[in-house]
Protein backbone atom coordinates (compact mmCIF):
# COMPACT_ATOMS: atom_id res chain seq x y z
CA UNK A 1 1.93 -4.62 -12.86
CA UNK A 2 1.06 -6.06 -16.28
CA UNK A 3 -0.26 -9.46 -14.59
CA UNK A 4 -1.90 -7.58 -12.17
CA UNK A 5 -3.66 -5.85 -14.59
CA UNK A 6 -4.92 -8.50 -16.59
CA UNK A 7 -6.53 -9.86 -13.82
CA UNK A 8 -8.26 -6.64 -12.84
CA UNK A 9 -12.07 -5.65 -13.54
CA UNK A 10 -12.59 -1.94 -14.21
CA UNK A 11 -16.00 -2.16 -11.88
CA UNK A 12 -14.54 -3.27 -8.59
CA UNK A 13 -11.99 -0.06 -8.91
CA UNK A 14 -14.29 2.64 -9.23
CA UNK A 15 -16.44 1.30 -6.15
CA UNK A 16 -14.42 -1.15 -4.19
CA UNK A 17 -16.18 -3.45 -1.67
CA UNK A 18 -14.90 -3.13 2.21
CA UNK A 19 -12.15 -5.64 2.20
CA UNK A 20 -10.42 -3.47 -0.87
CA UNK A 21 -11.05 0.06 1.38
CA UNK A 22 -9.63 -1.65 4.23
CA UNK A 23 -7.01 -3.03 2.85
CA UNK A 24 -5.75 0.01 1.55
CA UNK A 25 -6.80 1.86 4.62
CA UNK A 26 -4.79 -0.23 6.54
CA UNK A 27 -1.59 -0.19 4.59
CA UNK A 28 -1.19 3.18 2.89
CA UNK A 29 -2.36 5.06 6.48
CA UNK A 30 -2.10 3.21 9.34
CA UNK A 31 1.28 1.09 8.70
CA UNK A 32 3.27 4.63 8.06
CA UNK A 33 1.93 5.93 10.98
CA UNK A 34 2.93 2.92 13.15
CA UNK A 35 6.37 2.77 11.38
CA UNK A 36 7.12 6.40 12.09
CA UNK A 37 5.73 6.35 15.62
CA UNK A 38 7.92 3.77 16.21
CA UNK A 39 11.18 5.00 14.45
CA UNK A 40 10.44 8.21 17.14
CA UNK A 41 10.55 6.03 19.96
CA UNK A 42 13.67 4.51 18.71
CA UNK A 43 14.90 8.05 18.49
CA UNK A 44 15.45 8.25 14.83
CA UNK A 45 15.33 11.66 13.27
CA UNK A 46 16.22 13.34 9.39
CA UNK A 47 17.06 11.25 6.68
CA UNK A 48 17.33 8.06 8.86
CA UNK A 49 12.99 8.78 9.84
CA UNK A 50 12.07 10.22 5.81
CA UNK A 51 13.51 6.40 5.15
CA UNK A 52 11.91 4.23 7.55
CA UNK A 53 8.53 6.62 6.10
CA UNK A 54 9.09 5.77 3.15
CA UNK A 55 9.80 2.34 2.87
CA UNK A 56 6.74 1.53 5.07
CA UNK A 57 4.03 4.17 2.81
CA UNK A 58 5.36 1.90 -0.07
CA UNK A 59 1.72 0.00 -1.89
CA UNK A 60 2.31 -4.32 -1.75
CA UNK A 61 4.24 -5.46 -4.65
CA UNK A 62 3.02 -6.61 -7.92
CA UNK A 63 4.08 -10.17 -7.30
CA UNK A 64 1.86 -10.76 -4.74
CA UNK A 65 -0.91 -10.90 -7.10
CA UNK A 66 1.24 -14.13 -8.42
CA UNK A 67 1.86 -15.75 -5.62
CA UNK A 68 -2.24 -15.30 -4.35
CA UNK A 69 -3.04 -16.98 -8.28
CA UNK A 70 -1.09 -19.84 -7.52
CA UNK A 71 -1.76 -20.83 -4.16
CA UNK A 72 -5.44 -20.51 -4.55
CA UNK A 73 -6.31 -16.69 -2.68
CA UNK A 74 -8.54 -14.44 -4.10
CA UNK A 75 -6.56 -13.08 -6.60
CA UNK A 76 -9.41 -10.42 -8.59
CA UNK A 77 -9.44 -8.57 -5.00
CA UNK A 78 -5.71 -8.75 -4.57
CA UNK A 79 -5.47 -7.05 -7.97
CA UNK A 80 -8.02 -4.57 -6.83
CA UNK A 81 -5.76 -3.63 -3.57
CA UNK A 82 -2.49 -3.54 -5.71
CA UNK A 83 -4.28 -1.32 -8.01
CA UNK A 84 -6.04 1.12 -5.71
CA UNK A 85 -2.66 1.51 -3.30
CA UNK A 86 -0.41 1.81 -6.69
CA UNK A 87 -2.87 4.95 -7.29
CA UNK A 88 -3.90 5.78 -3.74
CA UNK A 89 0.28 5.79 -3.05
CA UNK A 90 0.89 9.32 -5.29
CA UNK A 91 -1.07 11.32 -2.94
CA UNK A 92 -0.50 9.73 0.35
CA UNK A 93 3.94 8.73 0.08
CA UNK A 94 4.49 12.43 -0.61
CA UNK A 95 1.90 13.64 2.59
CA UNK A 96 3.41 11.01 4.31
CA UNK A 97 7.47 11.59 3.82
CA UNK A 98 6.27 15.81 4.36
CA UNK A 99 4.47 15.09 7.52
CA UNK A 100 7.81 14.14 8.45
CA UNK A 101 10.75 15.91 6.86
């Protein structure tokens, strides 16, 4: 998170452009939701579906933010995403892991 943050401008978080929103969007709302409609069509139930929630409500990692700066990606809005889902991710995990619990 400390790399991350140094590459991070303040401006972009408080009014992030549409590939940030989406981006977040996509992972932090729609990948739980696809994850846990899936687990139910597998059949899982309890501990076995609050797990598979989990894991996929979970914002990207840190590192990725390393591995965009050295191959070349656009590394300022990766650190936007990582920063937005790291704070987006304390409101929606715990909706997310209640919804299905």
């Amino acid at each position: 998170m400390l790399v991350t943050g140094a590459g991070l401008h303040l401006e972009g978080l408080f009014r992030p452009n549409a590939g940030a929103a989406i981006g977040v969007c996509l992972k932090l709302i729609l990948m739980p939701a696809i994850a846990v409609a899936l687990a139910l069509l597998f059949g899982l139930t309890g501990a076995n579906l609050v797990i598979v929630t989990a894991c996929a409500a979970v914002p990207a990692s840190s590192s990725a933010y390393v591995l965009a700066r050295q191959m070349g990606g656009d590394a300022p809005l990766l650190a936007q995403i990582i920063t937005l889902q790291t704070i987006l991710a304390a409101i929606t995990m715990p909706v997310a892991i209640a919804l299905v619990a």
